[in-house]
PDB file of N, CA and C in Angstrom:
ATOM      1  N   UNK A   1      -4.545   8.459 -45.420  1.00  0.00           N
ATOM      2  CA  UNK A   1      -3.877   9.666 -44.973  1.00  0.00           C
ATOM      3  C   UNK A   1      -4.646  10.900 -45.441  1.00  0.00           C
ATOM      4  N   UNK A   2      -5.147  10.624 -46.462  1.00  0.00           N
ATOM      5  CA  UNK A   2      -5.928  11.844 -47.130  1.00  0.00           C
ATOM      6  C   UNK A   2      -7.225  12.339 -46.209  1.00  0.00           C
ATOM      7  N   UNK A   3      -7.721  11.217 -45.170  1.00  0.00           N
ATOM      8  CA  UNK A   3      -8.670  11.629 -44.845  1.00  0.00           C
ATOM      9  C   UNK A   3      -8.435  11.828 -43.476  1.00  0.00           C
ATOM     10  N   UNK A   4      -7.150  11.798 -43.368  1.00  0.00           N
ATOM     11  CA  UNK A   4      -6.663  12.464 -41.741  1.00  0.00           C
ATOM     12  C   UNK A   4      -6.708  14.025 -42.003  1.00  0.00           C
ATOM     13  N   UNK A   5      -5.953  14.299 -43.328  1.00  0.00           N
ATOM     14  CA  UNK A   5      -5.450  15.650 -43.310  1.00  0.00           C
ATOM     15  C   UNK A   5      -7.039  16.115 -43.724  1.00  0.00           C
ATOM     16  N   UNK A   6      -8.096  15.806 -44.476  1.00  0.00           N
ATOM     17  CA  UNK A   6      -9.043  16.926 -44.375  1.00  0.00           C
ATOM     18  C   UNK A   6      -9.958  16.973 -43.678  1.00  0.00           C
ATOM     19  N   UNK A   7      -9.977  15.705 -42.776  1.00  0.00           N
ATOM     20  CA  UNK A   7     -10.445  15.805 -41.044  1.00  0.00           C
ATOM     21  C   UNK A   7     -10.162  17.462 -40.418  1.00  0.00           C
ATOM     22  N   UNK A   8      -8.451  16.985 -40.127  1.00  0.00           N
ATOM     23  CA  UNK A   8      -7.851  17.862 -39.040  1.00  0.00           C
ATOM     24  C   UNK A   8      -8.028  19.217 -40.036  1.00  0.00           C
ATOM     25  N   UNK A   9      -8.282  19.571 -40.772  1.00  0.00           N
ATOM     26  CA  UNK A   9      -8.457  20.743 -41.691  1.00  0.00           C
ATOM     27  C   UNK A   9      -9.794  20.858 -41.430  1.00  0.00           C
ATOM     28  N   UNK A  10     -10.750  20.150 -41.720  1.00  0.00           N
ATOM     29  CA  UNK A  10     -12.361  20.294 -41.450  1.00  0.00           C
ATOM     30  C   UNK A  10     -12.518  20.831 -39.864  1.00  0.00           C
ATOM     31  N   UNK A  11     -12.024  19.981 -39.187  1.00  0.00           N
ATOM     32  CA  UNK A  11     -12.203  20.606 -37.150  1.00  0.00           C
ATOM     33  C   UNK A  11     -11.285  21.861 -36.932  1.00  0.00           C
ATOM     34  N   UNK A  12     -10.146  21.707 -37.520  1.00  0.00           N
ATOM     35  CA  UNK A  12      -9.736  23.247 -37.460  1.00  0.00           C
ATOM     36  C   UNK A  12     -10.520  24.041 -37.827  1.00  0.00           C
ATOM     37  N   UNK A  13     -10.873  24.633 -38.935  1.00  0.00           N
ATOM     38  CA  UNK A  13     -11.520  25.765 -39.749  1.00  0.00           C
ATOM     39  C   UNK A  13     -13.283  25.472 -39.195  1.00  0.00           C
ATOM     40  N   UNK A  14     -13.511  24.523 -38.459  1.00  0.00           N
ATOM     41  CA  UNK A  14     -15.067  24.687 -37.314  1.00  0.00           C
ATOM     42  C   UNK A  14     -14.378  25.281 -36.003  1.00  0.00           C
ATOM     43  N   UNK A  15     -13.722  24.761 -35.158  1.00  0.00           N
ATOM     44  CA  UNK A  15     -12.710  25.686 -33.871  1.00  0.00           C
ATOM     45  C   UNK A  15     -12.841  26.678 -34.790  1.00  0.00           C
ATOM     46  N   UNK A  16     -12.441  27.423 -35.330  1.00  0.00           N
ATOM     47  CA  UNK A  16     -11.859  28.703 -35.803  1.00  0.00           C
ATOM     48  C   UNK A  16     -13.150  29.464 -35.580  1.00  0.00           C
ATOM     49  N   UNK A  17     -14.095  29.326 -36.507  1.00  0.00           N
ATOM     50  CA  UNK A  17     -15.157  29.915 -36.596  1.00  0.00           C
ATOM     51  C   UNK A  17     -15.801  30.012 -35.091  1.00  0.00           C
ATOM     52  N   UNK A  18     -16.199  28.442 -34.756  1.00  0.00           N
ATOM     53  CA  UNK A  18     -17.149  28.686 -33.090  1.00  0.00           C
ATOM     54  C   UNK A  18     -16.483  29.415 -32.103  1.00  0.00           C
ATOM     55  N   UNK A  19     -14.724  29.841 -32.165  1.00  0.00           N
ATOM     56  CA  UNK A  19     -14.063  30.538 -30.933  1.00  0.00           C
ATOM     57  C   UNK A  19     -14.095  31.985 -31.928  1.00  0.00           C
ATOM     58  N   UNK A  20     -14.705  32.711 -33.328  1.00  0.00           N
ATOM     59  CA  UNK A  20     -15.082  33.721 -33.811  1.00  0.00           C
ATOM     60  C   UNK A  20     -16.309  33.944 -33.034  1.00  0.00           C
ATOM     61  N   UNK A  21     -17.193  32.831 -33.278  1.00  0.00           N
ATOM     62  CA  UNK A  21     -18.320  33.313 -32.799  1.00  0.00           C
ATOM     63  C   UNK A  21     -18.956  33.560 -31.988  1.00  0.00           C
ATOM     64  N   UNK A  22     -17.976  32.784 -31.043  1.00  0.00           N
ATOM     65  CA  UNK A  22     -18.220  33.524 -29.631  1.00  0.00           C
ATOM     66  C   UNK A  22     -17.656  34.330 -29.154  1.00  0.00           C
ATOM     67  N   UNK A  23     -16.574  35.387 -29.700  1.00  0.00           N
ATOM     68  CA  UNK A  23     -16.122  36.092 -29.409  1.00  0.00           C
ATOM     69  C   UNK A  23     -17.405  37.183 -29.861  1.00  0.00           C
ATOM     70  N   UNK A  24     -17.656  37.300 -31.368  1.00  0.00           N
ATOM     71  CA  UNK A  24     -19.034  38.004 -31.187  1.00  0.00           C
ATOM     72  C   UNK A  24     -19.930  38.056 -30.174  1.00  0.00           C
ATOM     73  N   UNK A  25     -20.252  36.770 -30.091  1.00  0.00           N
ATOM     74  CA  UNK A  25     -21.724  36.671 -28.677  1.00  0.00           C
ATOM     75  C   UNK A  25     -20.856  37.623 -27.702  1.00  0.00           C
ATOM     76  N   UNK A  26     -20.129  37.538 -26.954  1.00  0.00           N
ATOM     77  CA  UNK A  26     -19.110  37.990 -26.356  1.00  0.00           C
ATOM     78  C   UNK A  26     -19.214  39.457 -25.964  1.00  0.00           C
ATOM     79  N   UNK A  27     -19.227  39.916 -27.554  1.00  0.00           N
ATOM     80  CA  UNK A  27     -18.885  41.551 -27.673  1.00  0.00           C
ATOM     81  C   UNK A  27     -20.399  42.023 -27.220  1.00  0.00           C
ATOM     82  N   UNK A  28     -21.464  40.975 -28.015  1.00  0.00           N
ATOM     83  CA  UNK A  28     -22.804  41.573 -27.594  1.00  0.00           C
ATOM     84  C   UNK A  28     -23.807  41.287 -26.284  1.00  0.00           C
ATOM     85  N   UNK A  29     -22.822  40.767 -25.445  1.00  0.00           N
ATOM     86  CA  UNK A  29     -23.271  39.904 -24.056  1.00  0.00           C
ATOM     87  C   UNK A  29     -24.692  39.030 -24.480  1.00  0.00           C
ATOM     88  N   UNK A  30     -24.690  38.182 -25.422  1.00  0.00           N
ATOM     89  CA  UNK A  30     -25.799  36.958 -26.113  1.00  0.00           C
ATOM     90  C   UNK A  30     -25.127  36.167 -24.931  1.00  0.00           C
ATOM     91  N   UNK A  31     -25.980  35.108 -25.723  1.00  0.00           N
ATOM     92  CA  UNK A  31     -26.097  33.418 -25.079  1.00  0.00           C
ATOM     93  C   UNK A  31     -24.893  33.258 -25.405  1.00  0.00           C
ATOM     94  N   UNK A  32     -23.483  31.952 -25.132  1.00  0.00           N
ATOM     95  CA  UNK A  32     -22.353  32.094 -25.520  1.00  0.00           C
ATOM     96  C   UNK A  32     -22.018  30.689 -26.054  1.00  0.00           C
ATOM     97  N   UNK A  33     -21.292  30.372 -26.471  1.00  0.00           N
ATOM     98  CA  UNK A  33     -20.483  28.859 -26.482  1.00  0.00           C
ATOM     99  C   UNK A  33     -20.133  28.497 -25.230  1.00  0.00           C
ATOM    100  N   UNK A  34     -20.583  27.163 -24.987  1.00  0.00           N
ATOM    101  CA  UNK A  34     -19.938  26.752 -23.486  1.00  0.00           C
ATOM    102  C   UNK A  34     -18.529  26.259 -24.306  1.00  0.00           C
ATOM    103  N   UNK A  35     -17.225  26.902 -22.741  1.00  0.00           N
ATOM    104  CA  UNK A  35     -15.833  26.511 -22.703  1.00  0.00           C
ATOM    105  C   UNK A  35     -15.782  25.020 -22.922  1.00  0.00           C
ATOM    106  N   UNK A  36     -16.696  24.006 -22.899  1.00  0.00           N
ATOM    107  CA  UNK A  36     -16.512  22.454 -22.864  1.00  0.00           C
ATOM    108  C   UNK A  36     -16.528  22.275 -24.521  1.00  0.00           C
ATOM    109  N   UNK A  37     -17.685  22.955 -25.141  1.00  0.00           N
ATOM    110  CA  UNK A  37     -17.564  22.834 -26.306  1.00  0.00           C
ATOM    111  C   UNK A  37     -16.324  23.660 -27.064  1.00  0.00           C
ATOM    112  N   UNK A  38     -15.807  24.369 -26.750  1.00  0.00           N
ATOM    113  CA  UNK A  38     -14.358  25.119 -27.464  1.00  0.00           C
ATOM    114  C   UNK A  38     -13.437  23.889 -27.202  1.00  0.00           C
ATOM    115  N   UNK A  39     -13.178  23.631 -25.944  1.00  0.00           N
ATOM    116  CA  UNK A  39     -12.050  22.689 -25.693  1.00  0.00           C
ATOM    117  C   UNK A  39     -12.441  21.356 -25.931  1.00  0.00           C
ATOM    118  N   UNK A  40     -13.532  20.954 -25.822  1.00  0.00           N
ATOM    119  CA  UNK A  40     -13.952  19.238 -26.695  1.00  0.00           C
ATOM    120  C   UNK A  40     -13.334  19.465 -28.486  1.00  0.00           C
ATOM    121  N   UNK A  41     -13.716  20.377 -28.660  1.00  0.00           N
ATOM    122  CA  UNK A  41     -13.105  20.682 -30.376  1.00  0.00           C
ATOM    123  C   UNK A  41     -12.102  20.772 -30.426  1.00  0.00           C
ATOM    124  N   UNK A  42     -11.080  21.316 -29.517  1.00  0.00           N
ATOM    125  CA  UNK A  42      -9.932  21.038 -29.413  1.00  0.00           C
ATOM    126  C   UNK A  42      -8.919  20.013 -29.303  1.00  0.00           C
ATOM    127  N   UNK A  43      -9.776  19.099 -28.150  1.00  0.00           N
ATOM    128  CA  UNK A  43      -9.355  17.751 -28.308  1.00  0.00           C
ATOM    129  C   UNK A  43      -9.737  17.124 -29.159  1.00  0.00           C
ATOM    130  N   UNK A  44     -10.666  17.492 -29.947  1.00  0.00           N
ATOM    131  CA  UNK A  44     -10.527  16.449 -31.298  1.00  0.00           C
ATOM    132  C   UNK A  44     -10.036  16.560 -32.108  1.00  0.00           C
ATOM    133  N   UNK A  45      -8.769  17.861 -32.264  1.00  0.00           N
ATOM    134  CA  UNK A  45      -8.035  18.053 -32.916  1.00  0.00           C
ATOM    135  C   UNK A  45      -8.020  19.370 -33.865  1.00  0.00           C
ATOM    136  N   UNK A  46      -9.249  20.035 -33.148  1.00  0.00           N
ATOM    137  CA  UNK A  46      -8.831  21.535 -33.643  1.00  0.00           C
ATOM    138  C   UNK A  46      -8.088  22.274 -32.532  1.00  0.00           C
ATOM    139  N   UNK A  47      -7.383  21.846 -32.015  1.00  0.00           N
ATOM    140  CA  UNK A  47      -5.991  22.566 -30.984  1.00  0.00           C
ATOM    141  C   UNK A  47      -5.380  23.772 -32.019  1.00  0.00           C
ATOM    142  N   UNK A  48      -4.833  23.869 -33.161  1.00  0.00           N
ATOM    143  CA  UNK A  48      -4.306  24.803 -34.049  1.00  0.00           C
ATOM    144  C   UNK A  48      -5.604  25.762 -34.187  1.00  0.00           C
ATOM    145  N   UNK A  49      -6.874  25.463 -34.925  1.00  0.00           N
ATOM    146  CA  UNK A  49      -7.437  26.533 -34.495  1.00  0.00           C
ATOM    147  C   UNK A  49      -7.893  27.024 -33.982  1.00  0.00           C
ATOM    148  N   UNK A  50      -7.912  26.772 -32.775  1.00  0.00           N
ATOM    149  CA  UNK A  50      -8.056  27.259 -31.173  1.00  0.00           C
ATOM    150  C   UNK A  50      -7.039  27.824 -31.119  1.00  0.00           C
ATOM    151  N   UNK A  51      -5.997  27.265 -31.187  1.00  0.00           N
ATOM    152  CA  UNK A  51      -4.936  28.675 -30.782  1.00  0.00           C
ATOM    153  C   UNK A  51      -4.654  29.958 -31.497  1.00  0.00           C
ATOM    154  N   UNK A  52      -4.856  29.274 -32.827  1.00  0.00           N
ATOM    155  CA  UNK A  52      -5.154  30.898 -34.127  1.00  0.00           C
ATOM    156  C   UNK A  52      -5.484  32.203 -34.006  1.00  0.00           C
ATOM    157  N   UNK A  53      -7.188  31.290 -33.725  1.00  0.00           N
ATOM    158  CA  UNK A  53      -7.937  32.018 -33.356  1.00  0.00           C
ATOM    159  C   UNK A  53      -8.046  32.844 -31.843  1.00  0.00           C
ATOM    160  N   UNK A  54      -7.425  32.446 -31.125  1.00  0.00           N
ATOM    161  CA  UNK A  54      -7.531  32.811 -29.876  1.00  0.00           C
ATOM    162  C   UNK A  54      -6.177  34.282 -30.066  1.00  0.00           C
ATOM    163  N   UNK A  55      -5.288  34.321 -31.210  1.00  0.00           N
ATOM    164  CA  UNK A  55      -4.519  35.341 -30.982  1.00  0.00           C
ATOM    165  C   UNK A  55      -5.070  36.305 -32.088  1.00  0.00           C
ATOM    166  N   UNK A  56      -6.098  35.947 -33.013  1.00  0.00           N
ATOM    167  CA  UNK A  56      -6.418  36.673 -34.190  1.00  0.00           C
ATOM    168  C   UNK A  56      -7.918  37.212 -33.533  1.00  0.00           C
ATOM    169  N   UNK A  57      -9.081  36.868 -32.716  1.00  0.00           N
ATOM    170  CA  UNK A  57      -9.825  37.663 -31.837  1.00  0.00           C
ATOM    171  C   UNK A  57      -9.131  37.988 -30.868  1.00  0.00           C
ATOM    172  N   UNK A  58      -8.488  38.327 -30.347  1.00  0.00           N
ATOM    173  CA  UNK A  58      -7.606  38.124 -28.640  1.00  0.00           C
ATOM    174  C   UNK A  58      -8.989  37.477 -27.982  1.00  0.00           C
ATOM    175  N   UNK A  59      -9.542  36.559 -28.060  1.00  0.00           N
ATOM    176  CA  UNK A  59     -10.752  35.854 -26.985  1.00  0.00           C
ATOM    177  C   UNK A  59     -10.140  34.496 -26.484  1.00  0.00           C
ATOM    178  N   UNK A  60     -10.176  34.460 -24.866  1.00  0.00           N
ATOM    179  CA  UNK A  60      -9.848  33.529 -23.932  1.00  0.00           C
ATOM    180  C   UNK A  60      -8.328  33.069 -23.924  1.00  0.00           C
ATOM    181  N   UNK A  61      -7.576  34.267 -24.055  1.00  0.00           N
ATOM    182  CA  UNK A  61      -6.296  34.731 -23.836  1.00  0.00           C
ATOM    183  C   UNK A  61      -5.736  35.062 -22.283  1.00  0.00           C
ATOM    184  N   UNK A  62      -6.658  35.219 -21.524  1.00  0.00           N
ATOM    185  CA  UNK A  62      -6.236  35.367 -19.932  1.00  0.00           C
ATOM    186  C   UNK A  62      -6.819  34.315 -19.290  1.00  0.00           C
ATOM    187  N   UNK A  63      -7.379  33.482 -20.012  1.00  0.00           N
ATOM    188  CA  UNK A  63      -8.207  32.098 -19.233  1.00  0.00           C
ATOM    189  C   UNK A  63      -6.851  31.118 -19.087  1.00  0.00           C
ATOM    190  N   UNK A  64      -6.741  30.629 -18.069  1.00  0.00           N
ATOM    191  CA  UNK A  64      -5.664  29.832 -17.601  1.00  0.00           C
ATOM    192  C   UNK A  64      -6.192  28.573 -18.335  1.00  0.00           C
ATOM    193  N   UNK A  65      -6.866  27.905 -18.771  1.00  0.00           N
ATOM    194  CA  UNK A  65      -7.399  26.411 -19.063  1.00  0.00           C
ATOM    195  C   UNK A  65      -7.071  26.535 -20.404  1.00  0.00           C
ATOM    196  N   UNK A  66      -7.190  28.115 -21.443  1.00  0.00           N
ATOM    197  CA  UNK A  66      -7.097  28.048 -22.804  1.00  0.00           C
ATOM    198  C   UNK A  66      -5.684  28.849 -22.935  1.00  0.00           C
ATOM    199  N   UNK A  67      -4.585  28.853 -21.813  1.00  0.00           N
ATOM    200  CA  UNK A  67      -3.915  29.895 -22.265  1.00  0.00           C
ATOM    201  C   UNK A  67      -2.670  28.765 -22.377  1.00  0.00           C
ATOM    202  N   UNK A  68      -2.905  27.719 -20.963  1.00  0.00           N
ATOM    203  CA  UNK A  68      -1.876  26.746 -21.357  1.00  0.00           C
ATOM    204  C   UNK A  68      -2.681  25.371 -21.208  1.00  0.00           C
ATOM    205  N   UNK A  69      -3.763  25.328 -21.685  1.00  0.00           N
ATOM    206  CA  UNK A  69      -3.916  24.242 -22.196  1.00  0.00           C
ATOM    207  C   UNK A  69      -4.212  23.794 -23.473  1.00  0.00           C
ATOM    208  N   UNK A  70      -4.520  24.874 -24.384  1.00  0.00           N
ATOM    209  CA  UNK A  70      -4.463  24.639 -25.612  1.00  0.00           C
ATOM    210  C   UNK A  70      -3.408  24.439 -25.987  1.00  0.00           C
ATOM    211  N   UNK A  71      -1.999  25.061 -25.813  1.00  0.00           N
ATOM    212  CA  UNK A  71      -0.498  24.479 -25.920  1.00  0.00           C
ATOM    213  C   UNK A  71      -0.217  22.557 -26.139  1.00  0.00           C
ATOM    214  N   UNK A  72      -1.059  22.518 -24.616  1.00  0.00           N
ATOM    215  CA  UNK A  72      -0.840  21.288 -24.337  1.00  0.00           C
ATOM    216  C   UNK A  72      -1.747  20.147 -25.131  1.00  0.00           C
ATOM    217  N   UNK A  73      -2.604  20.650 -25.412  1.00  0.00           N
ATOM    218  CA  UNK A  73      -3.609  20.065 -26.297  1.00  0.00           C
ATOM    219  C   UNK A  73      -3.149  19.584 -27.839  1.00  0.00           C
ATOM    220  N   UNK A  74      -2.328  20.815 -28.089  1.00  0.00           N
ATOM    221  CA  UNK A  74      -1.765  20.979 -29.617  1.00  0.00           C
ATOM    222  C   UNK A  74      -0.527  20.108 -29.275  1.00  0.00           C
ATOM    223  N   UNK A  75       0.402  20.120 -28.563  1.00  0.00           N
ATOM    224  CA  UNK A  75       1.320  19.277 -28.540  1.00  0.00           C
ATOM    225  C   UNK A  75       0.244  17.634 -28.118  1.00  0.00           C
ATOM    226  N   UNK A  76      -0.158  17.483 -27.676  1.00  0.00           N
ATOM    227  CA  UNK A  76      -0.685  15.812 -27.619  1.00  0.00           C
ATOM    228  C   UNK A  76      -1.189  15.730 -29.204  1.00  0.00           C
ATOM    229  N   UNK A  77      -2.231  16.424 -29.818  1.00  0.00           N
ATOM    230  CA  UNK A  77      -3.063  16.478 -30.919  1.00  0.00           C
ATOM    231  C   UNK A  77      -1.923  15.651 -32.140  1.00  0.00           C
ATOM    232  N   UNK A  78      -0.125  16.477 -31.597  1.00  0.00           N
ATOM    233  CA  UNK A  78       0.512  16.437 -32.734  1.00  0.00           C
ATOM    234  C   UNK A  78       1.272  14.529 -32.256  1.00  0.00           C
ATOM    235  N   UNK A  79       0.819  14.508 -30.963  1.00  0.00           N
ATOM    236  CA  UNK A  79       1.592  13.185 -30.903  1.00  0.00           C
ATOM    237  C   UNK A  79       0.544  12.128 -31.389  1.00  0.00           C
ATOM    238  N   UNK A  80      -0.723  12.328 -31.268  1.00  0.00           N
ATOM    239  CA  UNK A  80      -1.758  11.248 -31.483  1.00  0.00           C
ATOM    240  C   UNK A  80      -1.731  11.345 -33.327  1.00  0.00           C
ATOM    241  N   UNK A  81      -1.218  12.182 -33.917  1.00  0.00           N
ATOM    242  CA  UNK A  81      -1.372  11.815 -35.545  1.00  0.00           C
ATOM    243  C   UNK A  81       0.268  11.820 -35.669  1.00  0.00           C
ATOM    244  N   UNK A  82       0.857  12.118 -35.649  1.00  0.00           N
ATOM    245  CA  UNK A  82       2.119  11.254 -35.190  1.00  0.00           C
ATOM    246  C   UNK A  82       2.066   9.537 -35.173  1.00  0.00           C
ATOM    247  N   UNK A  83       1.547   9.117 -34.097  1.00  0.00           N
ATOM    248  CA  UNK A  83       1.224   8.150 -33.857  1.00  0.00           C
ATOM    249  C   UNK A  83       0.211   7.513 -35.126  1.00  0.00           C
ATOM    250  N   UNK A  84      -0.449   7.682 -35.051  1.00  0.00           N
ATOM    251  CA  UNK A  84      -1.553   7.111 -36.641  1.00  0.00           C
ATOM    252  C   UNK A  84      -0.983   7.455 -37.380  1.00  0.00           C
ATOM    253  N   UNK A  85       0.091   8.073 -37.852  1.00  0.00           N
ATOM    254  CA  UNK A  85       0.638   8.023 -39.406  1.00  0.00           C
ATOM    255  C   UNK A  85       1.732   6.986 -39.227  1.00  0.00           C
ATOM    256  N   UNK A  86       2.656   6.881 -37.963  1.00  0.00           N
ATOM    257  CA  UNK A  86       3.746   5.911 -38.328  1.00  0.00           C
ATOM    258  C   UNK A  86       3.133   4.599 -38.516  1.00  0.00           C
ATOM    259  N   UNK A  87       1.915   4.273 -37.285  1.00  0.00           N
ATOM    260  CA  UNK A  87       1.134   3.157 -36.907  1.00  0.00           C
ATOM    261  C   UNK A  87       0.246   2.549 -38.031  1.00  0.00           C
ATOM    262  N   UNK A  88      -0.017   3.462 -38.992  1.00  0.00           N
ATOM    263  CA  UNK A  88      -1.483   2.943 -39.918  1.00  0.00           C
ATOM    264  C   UNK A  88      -0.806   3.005 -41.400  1.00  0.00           C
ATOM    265  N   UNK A  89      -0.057   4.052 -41.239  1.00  0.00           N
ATOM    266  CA  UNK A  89       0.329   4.348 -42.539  1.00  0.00           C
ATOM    267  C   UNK A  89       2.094   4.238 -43.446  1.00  0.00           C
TER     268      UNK A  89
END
């Protein structure tokens, strides 16, 4: 269990930062994060900080794919460790 929770703590606090840092690239029209890589991190279970972050930069707040699918992401995220804690543990 210990190494679920500093998993999902480790991919959160990386989401957090790469949807920071592209909000920078962003501000300075750079090269950017591709949307596959924000939302692949998401599905692996940084859904929480994808959504954090998405209200603490306001970045990809009018994007329909991150506005309700990170919702949806975070609710599955919470059923799949859900699931591995009743199942494993």
């Amino acid at each position: 269990m210990t190494y679920l929770l500093v998993y999902l703590f480790v991919i959160n606090v990386i989401t957090f930062i790469y949807m920071g840092i592209d909000k920078r690239k962003a501000k300075k029209h750079t090269f950017r994060i591709p949307e596959k890589v924000l939302l692949s991190l998401s599905f692996l279970g940084g859904s929480l900080g994808t959504l954090i972050a998405m209200f603490c930069f306001h970045h990809k707040t009018q994007k329909a794919v991150f506005k309700y699918g990170v919702p949806i992401l975070l609710i599955t995220n919470f059923f799949m460790i859900f699931y591995i804690l009743t199942r494993y543990y």
